[in-house]
Protein backbone atom coordinates (compact mmCIF):
# COMPACT_ATOMS: atom_id res chain seq x y z
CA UNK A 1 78.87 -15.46 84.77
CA UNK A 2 76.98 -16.11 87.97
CA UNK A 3 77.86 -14.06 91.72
CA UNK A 4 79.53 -17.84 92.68
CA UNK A 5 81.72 -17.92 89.51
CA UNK A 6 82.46 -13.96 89.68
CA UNK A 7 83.62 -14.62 93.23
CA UNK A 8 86.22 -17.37 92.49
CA UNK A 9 87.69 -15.88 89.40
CA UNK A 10 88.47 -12.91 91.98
CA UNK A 11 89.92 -15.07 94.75
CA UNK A 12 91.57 -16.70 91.40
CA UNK A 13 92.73 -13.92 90.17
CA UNK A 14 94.28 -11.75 93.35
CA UNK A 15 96.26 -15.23 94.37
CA UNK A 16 97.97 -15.01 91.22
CA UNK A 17 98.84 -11.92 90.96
CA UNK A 18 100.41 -12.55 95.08
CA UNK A 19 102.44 -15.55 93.22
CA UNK A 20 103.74 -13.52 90.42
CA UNK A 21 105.19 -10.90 92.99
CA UNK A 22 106.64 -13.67 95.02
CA UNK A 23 107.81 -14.92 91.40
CA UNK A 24 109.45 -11.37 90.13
CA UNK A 25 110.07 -9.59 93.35
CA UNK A 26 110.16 -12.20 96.05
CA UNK A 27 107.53 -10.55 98.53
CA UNK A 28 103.98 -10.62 98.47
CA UNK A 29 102.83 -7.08 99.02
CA UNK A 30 99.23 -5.36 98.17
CA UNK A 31 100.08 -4.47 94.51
CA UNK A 32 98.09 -4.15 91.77
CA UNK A 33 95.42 -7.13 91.44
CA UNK A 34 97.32 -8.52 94.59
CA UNK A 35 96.34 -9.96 98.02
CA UNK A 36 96.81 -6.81 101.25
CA UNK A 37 98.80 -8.36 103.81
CA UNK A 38 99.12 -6.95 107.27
CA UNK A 39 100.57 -8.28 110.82
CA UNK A 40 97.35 -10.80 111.08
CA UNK A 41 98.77 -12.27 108.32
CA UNK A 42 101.67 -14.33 106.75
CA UNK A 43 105.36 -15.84 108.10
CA UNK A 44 105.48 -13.82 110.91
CA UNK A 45 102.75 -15.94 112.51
CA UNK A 46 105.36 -18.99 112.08
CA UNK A 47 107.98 -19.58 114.84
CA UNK A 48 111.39 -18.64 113.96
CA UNK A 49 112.19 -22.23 113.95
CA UNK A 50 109.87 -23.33 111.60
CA UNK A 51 110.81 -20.74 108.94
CA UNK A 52 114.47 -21.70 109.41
CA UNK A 53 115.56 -23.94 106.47
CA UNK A 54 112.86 -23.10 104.12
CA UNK A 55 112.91 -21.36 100.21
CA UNK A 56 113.00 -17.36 101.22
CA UNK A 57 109.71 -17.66 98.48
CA UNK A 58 107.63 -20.14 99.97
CA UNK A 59 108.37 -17.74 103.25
CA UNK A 60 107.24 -14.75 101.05
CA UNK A 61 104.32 -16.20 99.28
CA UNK A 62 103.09 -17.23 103.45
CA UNK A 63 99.85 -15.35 103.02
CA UNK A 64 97.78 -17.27 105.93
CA UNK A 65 95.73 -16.25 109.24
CA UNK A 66 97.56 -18.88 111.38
CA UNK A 67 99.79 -22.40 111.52
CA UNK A 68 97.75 -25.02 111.36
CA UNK A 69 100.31 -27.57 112.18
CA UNK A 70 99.51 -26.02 115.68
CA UNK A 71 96.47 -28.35 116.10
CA UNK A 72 97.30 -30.88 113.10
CA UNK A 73 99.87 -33.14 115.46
CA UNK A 74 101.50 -34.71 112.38
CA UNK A 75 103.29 -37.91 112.88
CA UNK A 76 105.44 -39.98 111.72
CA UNK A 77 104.05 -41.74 108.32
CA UNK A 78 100.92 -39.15 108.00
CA UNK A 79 99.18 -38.34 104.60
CA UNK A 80 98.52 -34.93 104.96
CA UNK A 81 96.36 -32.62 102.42
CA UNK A 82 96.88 -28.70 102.29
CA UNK A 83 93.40 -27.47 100.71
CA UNK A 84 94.59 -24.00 99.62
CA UNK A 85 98.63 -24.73 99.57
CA UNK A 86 99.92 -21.74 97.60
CA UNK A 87 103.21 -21.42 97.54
CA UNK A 88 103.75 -24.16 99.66
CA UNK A 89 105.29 -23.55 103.01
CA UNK A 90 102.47 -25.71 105.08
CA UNK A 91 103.44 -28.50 102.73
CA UNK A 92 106.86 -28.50 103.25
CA UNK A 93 106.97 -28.28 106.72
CA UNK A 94 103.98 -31.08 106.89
CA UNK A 95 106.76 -33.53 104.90
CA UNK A 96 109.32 -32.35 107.37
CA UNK A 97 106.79 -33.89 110.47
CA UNK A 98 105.59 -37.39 108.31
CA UNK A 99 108.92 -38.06 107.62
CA UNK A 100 110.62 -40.49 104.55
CA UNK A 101 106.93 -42.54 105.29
CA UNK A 102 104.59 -40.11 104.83
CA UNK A 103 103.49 -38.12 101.97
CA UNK A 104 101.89 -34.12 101.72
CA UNK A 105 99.75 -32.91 99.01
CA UNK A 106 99.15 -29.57 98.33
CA UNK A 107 95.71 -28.70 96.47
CA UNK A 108 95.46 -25.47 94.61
CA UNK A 109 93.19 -24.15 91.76
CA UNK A 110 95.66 -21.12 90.63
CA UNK A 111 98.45 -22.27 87.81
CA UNK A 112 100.53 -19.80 89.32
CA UNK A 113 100.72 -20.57 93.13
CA UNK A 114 101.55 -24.52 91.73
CA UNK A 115 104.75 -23.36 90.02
CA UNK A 116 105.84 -21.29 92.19
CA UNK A 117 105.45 -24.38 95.18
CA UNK A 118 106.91 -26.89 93.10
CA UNK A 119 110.10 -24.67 92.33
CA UNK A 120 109.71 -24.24 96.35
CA UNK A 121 109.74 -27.88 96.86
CA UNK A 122 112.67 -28.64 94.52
CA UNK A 123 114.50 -25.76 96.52
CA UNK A 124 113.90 -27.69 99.86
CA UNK A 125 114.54 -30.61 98.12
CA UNK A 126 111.85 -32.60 99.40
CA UNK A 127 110.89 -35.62 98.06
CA UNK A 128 107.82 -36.70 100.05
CA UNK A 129 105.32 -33.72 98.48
CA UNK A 130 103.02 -33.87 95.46
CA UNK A 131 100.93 -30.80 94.51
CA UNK A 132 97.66 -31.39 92.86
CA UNK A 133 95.52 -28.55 91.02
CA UNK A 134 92.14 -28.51 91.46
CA UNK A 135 89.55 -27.07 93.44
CA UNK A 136 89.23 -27.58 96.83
CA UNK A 137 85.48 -28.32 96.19
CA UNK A 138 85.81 -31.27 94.54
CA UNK A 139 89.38 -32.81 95.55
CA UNK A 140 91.11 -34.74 92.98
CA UNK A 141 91.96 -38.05 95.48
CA UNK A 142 90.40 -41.15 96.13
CA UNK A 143 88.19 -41.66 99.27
CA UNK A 144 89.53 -42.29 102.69
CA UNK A 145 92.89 -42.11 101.82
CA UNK A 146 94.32 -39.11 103.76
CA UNK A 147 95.30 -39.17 107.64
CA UNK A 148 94.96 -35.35 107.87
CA UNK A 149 93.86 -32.45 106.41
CA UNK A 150 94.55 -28.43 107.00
CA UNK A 151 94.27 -25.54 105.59
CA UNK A 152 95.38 -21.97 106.23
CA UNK A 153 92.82 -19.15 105.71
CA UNK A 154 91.22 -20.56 102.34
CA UNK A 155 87.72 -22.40 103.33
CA UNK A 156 86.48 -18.86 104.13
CA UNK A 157 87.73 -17.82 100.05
CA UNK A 158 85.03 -21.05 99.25
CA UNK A 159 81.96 -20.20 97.99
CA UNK A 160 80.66 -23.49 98.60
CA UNK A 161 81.59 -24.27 102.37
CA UNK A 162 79.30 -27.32 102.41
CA UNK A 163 80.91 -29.06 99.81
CA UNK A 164 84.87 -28.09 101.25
CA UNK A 165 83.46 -29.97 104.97
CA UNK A 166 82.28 -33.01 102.83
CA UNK A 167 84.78 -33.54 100.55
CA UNK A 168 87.30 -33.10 103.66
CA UNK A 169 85.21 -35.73 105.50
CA UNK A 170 85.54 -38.31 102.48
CA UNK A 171 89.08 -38.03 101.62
CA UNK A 172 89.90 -38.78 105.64
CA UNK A 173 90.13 -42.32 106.54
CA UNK A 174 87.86 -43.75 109.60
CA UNK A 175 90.12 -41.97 112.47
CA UNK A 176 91.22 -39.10 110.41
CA UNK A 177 91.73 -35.38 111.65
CA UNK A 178 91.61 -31.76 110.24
CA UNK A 179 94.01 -29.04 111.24
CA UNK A 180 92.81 -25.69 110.00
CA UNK A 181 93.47 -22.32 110.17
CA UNK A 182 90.67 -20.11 109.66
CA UNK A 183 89.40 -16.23 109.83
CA UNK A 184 85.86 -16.89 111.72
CA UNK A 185 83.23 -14.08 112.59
CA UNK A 186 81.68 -14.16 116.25
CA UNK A 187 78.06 -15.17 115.93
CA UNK A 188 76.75 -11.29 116.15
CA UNK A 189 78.00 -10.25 113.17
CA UNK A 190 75.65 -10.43 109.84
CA UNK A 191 77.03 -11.37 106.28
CA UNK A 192 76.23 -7.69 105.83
CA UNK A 193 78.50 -6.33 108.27
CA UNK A 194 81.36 -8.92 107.61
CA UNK A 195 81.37 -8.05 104.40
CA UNK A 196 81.67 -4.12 105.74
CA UNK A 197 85.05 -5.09 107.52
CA UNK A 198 87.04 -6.44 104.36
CA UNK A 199 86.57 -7.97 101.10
CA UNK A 200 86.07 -11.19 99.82
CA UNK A 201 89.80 -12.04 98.41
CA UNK A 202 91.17 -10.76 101.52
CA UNK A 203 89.38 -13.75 103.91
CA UNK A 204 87.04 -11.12 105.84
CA UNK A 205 83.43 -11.19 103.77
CA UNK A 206 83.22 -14.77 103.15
CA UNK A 207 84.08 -15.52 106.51
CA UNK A 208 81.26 -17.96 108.73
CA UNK A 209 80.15 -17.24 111.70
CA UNK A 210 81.49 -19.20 115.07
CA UNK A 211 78.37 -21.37 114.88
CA UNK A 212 77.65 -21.29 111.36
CA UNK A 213 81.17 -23.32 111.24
CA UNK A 214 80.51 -25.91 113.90
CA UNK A 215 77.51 -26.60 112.08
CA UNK A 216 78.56 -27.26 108.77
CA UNK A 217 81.61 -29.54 110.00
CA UNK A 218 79.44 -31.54 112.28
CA UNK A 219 76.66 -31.48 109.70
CA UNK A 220 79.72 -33.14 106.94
CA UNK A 221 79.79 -35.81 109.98
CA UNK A 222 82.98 -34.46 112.06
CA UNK A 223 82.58 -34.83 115.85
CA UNK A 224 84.78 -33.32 118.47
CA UNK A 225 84.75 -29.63 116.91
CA UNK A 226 86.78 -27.12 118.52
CA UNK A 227 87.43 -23.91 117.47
CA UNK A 228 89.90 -21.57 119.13
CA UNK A 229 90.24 -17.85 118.13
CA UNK A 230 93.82 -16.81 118.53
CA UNK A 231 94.33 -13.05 117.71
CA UNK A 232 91.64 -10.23 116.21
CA UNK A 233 91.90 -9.62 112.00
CA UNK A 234 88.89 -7.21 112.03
CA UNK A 235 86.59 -5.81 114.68
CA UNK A 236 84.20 -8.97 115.34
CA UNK A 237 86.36 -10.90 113.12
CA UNK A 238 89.22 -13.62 114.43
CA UNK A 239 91.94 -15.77 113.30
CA UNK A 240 91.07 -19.52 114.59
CA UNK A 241 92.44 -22.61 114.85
CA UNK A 242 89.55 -25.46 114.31
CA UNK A 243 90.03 -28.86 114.97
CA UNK A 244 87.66 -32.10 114.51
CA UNK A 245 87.50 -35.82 113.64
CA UNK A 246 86.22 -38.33 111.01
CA UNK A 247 84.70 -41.21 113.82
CA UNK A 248 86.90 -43.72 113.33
CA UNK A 249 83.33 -45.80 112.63
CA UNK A 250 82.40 -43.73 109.83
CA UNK A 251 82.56 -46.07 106.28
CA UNK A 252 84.52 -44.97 103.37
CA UNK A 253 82.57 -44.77 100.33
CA UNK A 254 83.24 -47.15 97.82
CA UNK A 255 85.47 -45.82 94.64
CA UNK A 256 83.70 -44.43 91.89
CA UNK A 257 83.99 -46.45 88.44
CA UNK A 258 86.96 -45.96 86.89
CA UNK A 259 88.45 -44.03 90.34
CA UNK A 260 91.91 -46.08 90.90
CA UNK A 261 93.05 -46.25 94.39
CA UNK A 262 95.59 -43.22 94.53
CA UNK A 263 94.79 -41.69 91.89
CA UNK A 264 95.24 -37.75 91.50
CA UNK A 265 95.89 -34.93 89.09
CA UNK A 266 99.06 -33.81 89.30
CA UNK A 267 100.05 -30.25 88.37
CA UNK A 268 103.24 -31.87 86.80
């Protein structure tokens, strides 16, 4: 098995054990196999507000760096994709925003985190979700058919950043936005000593750099980057919101053969 594939079965692996504890115990705590959680980290960083009304596990299973719905100004009618969605609470509170019109995915590559945000959704009772498994990689939807994208704390868990910023630049359509949430190293900092202040699973060593992230996102095509750092996770090391856009000039590739408009691989 290569470093890459070692990597993701570990990310793989400590996600579902976080679900399972949700599942059996309803809180996601730092047991065996599991994902640490601390103050940077989870439902507290959600207005009171927000959390009202939601599954107490979807709550529980919160396991993010941020709210990206800070930066993603959802509206009305949106299609909004969650790359990472777990146990679902940025999903449900994206269909909340896009209304009866709009739709939210949810993308995740761990069996466990899908079953536990599908019971979530049926909980809410929301009708305007659809989780998809799959990797966030290689994103099982049809070009330019998503309004916006986010994320909370998972592109850092990639081991192929490159291919998360293009395959978020071709689902967007011409116009399109991303929301993210995001633990993001200041520019000092080596790989070496990131990887000192945490581990992978737990969103510290895979973490880029400031400029290392600007670059890849504007590299994928995105203009009008911003990235914000909100609190400290680790000395050097900072919880940020990033924004950018998909120029609303950009073309949308073509479908591949066979690729129906729509089309996706539902978990269900």
């Amino acid at each position: 098995m290569s470093e890459q594939s070692e990597l993701r079965e570990t990310v793989r692996a400590g996600y579902a054990a976080a679900a399972l504890q949700v599942t059996e115990s309803g809180t996601a705590c730092c047991g065996t196999g599991g994902v640490e959680v601390d103050e940077n980290f989870g439902a507290g960083l959600y207005a009171a507000e927000e959390r009202e009304g939601l599954p107490a596990e979807a709550v529980a299973a919160s396991l993010g760096c941020g709210n990206p719905l800070a930066v993603a100004e959802l509206r009305d009618g949106d299609r909004v994709l969650d790359l990472g969605s777990g146990g679902g609470i940025d999903v449900l509170l994206s269909a909340r925003r896009v209304g009866p019109s709009g739709k939210a995915y949810g993308l995740d590559m761990t069996e466990e985190m899908l079953a536990l945000a599908l019971a979530n959704a049926k909980k809410a009772g929301a009708t305007n979700v659809e989780f998809l498994k799959g990797a966030i990689e290689s994103v099982p939807l049809p070009a330019g058919t998503i309004d916006v994208v986010i994320s909370n704390c998972v592109i850092n868990l990639s081991v192929d950043k490159p291919a998360v910023f293009a395959e978020m630049f071709r689902v967007l359509a011409p116009g399109g936005r991303i929301g993210v949430s995001d633990v993001v190293a200041e520019d000092r900092l080596t790989p070496e000593e990131r990887a000192k202040r945490g581990n992978y699973v737990g969103c510290i060593a895979g973490a880029l750099s400031f400029a290392e992230y600007r670059a890849g996102l504007e590299t994928a095509g995105f203009t009008g980057v911003e990235i914000t750092p909100t609190h400290a996770v680790a000395d050097g090391m900072h919880s940020a919101l990033v924004r950018a856009t998909k120029p609303a000039t950009a073309a949308t590739p073509l479908p591949l053969a066979g690729e129906e408009a729509g089309g996706s691989s539902c978990c269900c």
